[in-house]
Protein backbone atom coordinates (compact mmCIF):
# COMPACT_ATOMS: atom_id res chain seq x y z
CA UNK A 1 179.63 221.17 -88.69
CA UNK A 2 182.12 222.78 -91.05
CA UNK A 3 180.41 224.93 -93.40
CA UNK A 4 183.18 225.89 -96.02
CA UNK A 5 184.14 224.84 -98.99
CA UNK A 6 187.54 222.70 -99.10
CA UNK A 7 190.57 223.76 -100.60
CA UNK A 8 190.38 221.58 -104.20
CA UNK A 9 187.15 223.27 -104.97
CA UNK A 10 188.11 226.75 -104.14
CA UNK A 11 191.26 226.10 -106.14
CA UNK A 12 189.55 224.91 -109.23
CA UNK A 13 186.88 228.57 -108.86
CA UNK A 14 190.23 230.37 -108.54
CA UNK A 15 191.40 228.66 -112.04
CA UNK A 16 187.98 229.43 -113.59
CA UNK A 17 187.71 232.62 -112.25
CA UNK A 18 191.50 232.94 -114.19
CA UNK A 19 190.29 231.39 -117.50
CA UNK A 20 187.00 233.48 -117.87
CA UNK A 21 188.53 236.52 -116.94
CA UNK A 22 191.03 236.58 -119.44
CA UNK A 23 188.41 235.15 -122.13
CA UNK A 24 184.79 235.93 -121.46
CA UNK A 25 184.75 239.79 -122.04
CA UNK A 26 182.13 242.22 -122.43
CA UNK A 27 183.70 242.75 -125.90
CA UNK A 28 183.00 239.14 -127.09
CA UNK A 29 179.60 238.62 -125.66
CA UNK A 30 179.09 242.11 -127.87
CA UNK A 31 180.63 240.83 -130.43
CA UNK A 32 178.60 236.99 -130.15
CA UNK A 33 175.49 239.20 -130.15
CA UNK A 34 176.15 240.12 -133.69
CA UNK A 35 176.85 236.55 -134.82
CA UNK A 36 173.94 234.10 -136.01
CA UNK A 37 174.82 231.28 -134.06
CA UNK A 38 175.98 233.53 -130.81
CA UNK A 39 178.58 231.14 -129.55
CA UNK A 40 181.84 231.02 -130.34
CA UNK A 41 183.94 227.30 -131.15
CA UNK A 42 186.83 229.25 -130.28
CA UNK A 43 185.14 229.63 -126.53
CA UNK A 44 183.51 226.03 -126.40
CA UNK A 45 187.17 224.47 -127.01
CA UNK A 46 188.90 226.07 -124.60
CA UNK A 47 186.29 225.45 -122.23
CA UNK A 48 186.51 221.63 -123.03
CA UNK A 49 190.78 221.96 -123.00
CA UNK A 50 190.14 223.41 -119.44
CA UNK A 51 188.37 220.24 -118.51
CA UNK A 52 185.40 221.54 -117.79
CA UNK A 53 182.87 219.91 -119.89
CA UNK A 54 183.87 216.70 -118.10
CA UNK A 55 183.32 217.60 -114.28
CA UNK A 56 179.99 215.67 -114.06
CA UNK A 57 180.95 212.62 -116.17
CA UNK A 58 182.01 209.66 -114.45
CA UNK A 59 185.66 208.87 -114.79
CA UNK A 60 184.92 205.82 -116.61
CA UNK A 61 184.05 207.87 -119.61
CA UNK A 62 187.02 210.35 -118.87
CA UNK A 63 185.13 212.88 -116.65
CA UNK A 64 186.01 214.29 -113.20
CA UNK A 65 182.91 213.05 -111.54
CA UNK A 66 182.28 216.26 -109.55
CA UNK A 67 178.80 216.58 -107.75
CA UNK A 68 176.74 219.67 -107.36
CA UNK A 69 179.05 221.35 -104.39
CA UNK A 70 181.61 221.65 -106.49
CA UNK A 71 179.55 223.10 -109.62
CA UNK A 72 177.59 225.69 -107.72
CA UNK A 73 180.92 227.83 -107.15
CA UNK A 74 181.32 227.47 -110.87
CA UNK A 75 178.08 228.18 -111.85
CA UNK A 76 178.12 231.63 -109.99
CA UNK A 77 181.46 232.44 -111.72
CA UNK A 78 179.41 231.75 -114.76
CA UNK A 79 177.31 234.24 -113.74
CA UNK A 80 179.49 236.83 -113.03
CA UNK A 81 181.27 236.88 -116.36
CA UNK A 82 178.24 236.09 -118.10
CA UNK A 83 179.53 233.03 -120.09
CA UNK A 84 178.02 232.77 -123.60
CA UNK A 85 177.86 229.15 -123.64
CA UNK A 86 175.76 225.73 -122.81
CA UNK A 87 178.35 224.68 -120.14
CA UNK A 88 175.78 224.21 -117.11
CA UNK A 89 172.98 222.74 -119.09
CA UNK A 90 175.12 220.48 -121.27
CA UNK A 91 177.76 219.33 -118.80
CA UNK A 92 176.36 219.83 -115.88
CA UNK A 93 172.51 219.30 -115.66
CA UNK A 94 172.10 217.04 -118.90
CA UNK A 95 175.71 214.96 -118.56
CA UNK A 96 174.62 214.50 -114.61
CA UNK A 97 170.83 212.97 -116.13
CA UNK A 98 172.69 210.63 -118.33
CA UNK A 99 174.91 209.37 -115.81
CA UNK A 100 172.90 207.61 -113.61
CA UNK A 101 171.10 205.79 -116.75
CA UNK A 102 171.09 202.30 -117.45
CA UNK A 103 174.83 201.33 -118.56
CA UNK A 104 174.95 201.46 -122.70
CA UNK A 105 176.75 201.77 -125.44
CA UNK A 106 174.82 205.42 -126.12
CA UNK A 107 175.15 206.52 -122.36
CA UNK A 108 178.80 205.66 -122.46
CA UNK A 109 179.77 206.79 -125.99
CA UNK A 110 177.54 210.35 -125.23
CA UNK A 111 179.26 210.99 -121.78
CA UNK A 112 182.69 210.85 -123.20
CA UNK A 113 181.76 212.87 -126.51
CA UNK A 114 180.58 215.40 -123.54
CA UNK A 115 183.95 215.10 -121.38
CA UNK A 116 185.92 215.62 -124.52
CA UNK A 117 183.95 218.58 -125.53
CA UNK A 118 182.54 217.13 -128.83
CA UNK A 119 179.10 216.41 -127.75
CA UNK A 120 176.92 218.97 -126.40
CA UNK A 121 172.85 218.18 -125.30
CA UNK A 122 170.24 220.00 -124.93
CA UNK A 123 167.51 219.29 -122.33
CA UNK A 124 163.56 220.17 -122.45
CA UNK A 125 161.93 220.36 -119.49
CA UNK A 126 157.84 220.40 -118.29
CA UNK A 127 157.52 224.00 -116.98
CA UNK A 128 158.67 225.87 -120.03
CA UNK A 129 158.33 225.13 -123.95
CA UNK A 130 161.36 226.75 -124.92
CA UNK A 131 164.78 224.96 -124.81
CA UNK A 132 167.96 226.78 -124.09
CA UNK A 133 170.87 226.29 -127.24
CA UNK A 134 169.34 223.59 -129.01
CA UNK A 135 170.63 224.51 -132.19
CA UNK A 136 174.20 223.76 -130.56
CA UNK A 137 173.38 220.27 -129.48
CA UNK A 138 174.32 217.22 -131.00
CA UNK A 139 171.46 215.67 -129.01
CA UNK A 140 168.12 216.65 -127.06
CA UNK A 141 166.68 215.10 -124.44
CA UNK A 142 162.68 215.35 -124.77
CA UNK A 143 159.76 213.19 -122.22
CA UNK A 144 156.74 212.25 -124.01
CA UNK A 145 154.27 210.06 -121.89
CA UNK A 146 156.37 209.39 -119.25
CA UNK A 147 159.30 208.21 -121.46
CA UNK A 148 163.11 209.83 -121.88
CA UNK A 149 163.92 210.43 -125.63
CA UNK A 150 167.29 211.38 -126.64
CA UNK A 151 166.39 213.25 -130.04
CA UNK A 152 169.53 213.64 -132.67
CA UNK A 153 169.43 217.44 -133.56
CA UNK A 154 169.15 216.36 -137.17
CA UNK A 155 165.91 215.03 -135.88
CA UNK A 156 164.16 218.09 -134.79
CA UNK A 157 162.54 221.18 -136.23
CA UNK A 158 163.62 224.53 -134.82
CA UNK A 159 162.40 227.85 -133.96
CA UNK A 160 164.03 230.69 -132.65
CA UNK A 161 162.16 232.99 -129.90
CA UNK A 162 162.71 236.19 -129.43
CA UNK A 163 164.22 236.53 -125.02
CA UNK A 164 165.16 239.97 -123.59
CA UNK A 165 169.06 238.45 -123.52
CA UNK A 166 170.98 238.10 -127.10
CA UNK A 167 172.80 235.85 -125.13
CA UNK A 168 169.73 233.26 -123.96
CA UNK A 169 169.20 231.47 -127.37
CA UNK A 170 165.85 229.52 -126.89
CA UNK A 171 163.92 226.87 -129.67
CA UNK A 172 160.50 225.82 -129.84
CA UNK A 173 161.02 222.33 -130.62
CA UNK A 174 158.65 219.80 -132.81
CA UNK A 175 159.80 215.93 -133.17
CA UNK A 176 158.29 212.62 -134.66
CA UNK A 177 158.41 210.08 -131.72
CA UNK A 178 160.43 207.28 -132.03
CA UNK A 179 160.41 204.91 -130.02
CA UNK A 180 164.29 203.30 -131.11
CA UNK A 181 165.25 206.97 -129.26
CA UNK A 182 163.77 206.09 -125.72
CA UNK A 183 166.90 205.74 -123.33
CA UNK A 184 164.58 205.34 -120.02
CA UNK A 185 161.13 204.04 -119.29
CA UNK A 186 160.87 205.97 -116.01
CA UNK A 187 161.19 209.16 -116.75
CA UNK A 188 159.59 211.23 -114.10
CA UNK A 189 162.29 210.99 -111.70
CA UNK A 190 165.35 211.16 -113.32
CA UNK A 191 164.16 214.50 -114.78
CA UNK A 192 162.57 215.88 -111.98
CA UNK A 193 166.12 215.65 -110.75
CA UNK A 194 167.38 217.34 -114.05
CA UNK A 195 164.85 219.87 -113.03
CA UNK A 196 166.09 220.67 -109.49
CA UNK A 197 170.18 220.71 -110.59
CA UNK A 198 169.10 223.26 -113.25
CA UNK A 199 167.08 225.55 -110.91
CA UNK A 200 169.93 224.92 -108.63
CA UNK A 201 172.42 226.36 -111.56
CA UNK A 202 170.45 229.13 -112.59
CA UNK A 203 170.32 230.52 -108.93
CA UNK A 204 174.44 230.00 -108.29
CA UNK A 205 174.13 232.14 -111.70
CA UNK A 206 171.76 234.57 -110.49
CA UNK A 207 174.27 235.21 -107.58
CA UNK A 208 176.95 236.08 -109.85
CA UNK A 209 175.11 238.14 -112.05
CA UNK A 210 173.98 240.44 -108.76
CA UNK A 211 177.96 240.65 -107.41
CA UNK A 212 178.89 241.39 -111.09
CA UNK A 213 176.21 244.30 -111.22
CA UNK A 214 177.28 245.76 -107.91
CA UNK A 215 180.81 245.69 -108.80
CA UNK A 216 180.30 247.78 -112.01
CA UNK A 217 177.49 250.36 -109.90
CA UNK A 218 180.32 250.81 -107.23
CA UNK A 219 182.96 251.30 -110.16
CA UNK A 220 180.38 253.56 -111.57
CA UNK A 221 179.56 255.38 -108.29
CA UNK A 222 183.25 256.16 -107.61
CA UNK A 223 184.09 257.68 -110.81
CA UNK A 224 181.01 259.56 -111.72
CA UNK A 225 181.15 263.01 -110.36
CA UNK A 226 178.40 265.57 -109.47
CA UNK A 227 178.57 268.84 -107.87
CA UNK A 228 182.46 268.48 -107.75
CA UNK A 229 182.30 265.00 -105.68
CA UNK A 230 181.94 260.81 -106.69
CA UNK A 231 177.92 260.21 -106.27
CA UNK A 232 178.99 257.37 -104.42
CA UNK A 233 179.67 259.76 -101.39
CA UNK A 234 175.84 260.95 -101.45
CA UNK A 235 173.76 259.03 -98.63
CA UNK A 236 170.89 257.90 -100.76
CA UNK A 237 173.08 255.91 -103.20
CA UNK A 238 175.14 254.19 -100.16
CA UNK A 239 171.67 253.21 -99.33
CA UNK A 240 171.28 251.65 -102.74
CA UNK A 241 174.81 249.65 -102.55
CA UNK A 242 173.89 248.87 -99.34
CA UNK A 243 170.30 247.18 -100.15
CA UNK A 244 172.17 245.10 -102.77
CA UNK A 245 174.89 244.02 -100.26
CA UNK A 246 172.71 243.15 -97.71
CA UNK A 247 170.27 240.82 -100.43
CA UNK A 248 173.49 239.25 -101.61
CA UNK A 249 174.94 238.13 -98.38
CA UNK A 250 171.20 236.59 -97.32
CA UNK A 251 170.60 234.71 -100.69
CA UNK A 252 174.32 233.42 -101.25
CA UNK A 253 173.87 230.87 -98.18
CA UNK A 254 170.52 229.42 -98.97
CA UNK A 255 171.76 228.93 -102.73
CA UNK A 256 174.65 226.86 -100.98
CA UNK A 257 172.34 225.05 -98.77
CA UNK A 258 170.22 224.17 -101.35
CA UNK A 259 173.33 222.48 -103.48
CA UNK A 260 174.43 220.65 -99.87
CA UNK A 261 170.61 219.13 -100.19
CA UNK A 262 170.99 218.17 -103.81
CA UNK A 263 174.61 216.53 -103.44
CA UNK A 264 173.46 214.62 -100.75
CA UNK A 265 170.00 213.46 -101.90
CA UNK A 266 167.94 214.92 -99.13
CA UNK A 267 164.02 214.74 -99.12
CA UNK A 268 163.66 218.40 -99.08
CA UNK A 269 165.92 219.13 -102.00
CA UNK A 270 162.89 220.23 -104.11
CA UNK A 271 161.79 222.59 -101.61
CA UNK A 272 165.55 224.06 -100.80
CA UNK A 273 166.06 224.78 -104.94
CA UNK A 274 163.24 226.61 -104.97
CA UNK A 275 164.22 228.35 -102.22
CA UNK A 276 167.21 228.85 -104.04
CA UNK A 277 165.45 230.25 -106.97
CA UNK A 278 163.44 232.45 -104.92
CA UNK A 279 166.11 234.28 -103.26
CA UNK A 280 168.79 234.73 -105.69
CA UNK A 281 166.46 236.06 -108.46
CA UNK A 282 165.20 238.55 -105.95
CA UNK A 283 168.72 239.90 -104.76
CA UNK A 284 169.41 239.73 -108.91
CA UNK A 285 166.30 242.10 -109.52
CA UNK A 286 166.66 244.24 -106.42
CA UNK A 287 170.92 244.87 -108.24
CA UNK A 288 169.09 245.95 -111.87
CA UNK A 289 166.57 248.32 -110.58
CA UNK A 290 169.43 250.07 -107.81
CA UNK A 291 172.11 249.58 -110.22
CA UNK A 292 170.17 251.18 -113.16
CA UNK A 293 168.51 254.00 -111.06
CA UNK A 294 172.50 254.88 -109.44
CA UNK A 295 173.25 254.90 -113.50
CA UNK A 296 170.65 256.88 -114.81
CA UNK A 297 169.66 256.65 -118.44
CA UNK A 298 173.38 255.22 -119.19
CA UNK A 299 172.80 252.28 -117.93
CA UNK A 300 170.61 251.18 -120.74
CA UNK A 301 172.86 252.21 -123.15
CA UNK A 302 175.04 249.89 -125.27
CA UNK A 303 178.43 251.13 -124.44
CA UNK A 304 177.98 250.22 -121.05
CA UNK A 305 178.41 247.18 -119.69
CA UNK A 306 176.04 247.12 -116.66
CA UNK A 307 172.85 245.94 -119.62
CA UNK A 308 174.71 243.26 -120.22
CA UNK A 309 174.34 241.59 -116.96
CA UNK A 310 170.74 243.34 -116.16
CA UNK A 311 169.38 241.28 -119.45
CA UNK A 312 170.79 238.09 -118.12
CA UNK A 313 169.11 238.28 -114.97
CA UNK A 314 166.23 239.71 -116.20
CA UNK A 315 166.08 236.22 -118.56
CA UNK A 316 166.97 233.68 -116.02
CA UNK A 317 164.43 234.98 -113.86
CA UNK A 318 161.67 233.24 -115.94
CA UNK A 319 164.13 230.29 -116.48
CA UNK A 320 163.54 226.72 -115.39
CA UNK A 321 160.17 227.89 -113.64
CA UNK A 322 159.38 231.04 -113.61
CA UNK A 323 158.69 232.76 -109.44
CA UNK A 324 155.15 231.65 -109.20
CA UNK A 325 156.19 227.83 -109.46
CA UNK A 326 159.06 227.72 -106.64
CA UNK A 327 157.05 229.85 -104.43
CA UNK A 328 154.12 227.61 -104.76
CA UNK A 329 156.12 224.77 -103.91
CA UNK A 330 158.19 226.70 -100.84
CA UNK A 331 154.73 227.46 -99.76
CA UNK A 332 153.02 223.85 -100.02
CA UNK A 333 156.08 223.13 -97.81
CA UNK A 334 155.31 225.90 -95.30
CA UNK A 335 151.76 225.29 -94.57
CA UNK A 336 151.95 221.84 -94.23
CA UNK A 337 150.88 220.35 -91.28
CA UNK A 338 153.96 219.40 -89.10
CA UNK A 339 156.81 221.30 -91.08
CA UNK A 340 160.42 221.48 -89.89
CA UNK A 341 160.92 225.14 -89.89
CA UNK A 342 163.40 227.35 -88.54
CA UNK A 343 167.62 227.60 -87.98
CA UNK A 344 167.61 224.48 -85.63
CA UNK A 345 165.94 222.55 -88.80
CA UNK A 346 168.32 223.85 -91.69
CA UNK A 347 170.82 220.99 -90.73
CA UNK A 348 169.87 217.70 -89.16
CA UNK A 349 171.51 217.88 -85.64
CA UNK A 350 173.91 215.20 -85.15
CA UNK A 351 175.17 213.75 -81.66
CA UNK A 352 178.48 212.29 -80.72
CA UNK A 353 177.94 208.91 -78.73
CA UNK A 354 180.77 207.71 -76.51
């Protein structure tokens, strides 16, 4: 079984990796910070010029119609540069929900506005009351008894909560039902789904967050000098690097695994997300404490850029379920009577016949 990722998708990272290099600095999300709405059209347009707003959307509506392989490298360059902007939820997560709805005149109509970059949703979810850049949606998707709403903005009250990252703008929500606004019956499902692809996203951005943190502590370590030498040549704070490193490398694969069980609808896709979850927000915590302790007290300072990236982790560790719900469900999955465990069950085993 090949294992890596083919050459189309590692070309379009490269070009992302190109694009939010050269426009998703430390500087701006600063600078965003300071700003009322914290997002920048400026950002959002290029973003959309780029194409990527349309990955998920069928290309009926003018989209790419890229699955969740393809976004998880994306995602975790996300991550690393710390994008100030609703790309994952809105284009991924939300324009992948809408897809596989009933063929409509709103489904059709709100799938292009998202490949062209003119629509952006919002999605609620059951396991947390707060709703990631509502205020920037055009529409947001809410379940009341069962039922799929898509809410117009205009339609909703909104209030701002206070979250640990400038950069993680989250509403309390309150909205009349109406029942001219219900786009699916049989709700459950599709958003459970919605639920796993944005678990799914917010570990590939977890991942990026941690590389992103050891790259500035190694920067950091080389360049800071005490007793005449780098602190990165003292033992104890190779051990620190090395503790990152090593949680990195063990979390990166299950994060991919999990997005190989989501493209390809497995049964256990619920259980490998969470997995997912688990394991990247661990390797992302383990990178803050290490990273600030080889800092010192700079590292909370504002000049520097390693807060930055320690808030966003610190923030999507609590988002779209918090530890305590993924490791209940990894553990219903564990004790159950009769569960495929171990490296010989990570991939069905498949047998050439003659």
């Amino acid at each position: 079984m090949d294992f890596t990722f083919e050459e189309d998708q590692t070309m379009l990272v490269d070009s992302m990796h190109k694009f939010l290099m050269n426009e998703v600095s430390p500087e701006l999300i600063r600078e965003l910070w300071s700003r009322p709405s914290g997002r920048s059209p400026d950002l959002w347009r290029q973003l959309a010029g780029q194409g990527l707003t349309g990955l998920s959307v069928p290309a009926a509506q003018g989209g790419m119609g890229l699955g969740d392989i393809d976004w998880v490298l994306l995602a975790r360059e996300c991550g690393y540069y710390g994008l100030p902007a609703p790309l994952l939820e809105s284009s991924w997560v939300a324009a992948a929900l809408i897809a596989v709805l009933p063929d409509s005149g709103w489904r059709n109509q709100t799938l292009a506005g998202i490949a062209e970059g003119t629509i952006r949703v919002a999605l609620g979810h059951a396991h947390s009351p707060l709703i990631a850049d509502a205020d920037q949606a055009n529409t947001i998707l809410l379940v009341r008894a069962g039922r799929l709403y898509a809410v117009p903005s205009n339609h909703v009250a909104l209030t701002l909560q206070a979250s640990v990252d400038p950069s993680r703008r989250l509403f309390s929500v309150s909205w009349e039902c109406d029942e001219r606004q219900c786009v699916s019956e049989a709700a459950d499902a599709l958003c459970d789904e919605a639920f796993h692809r944005g678990v799914l996203a917010c570990a590939a951005q977890l991942l990026g967050l941690t590389q992103r943190m050891l790259d500035l502590t190694i920067d950091y370590a080389v360049q800071r000098k005490q007793f005449g030498k780098p602190i990165g040549a003292y033992q104890a704070v190779k051990h620190h690097l090395a503790d990152i490193a090593v949680k990195l490398e063990f979390a990166r694969p299950v994060v991919y695994r999990a997005a190989h069980a989501m493209a390809h609808g497995e049964p256990l896709r619920a259980v490998h997300v969470a997995h997912a979850k688990i394991a990247a927000a661990e390797a992302a915590q383990l990178a803050a404490r290490h990273a600030i302790q080889v800092h010192g007290a700079m590292g909370y300072t504002w000049e520097v850029d390693l807060q930055i990236f320690m808030k966003m982790a610190w923030a999507l560790d609590a988002a779209w379920g918090d530890r305590s719900v993924h490791l209940a469900r990894v553990r219903a999955h564990v004790l159950e009577s009769g569960a495929t465990l171990g490296p010989a069950c990570t991939f069905e085993e498949q047998h050439e016949t003659n």
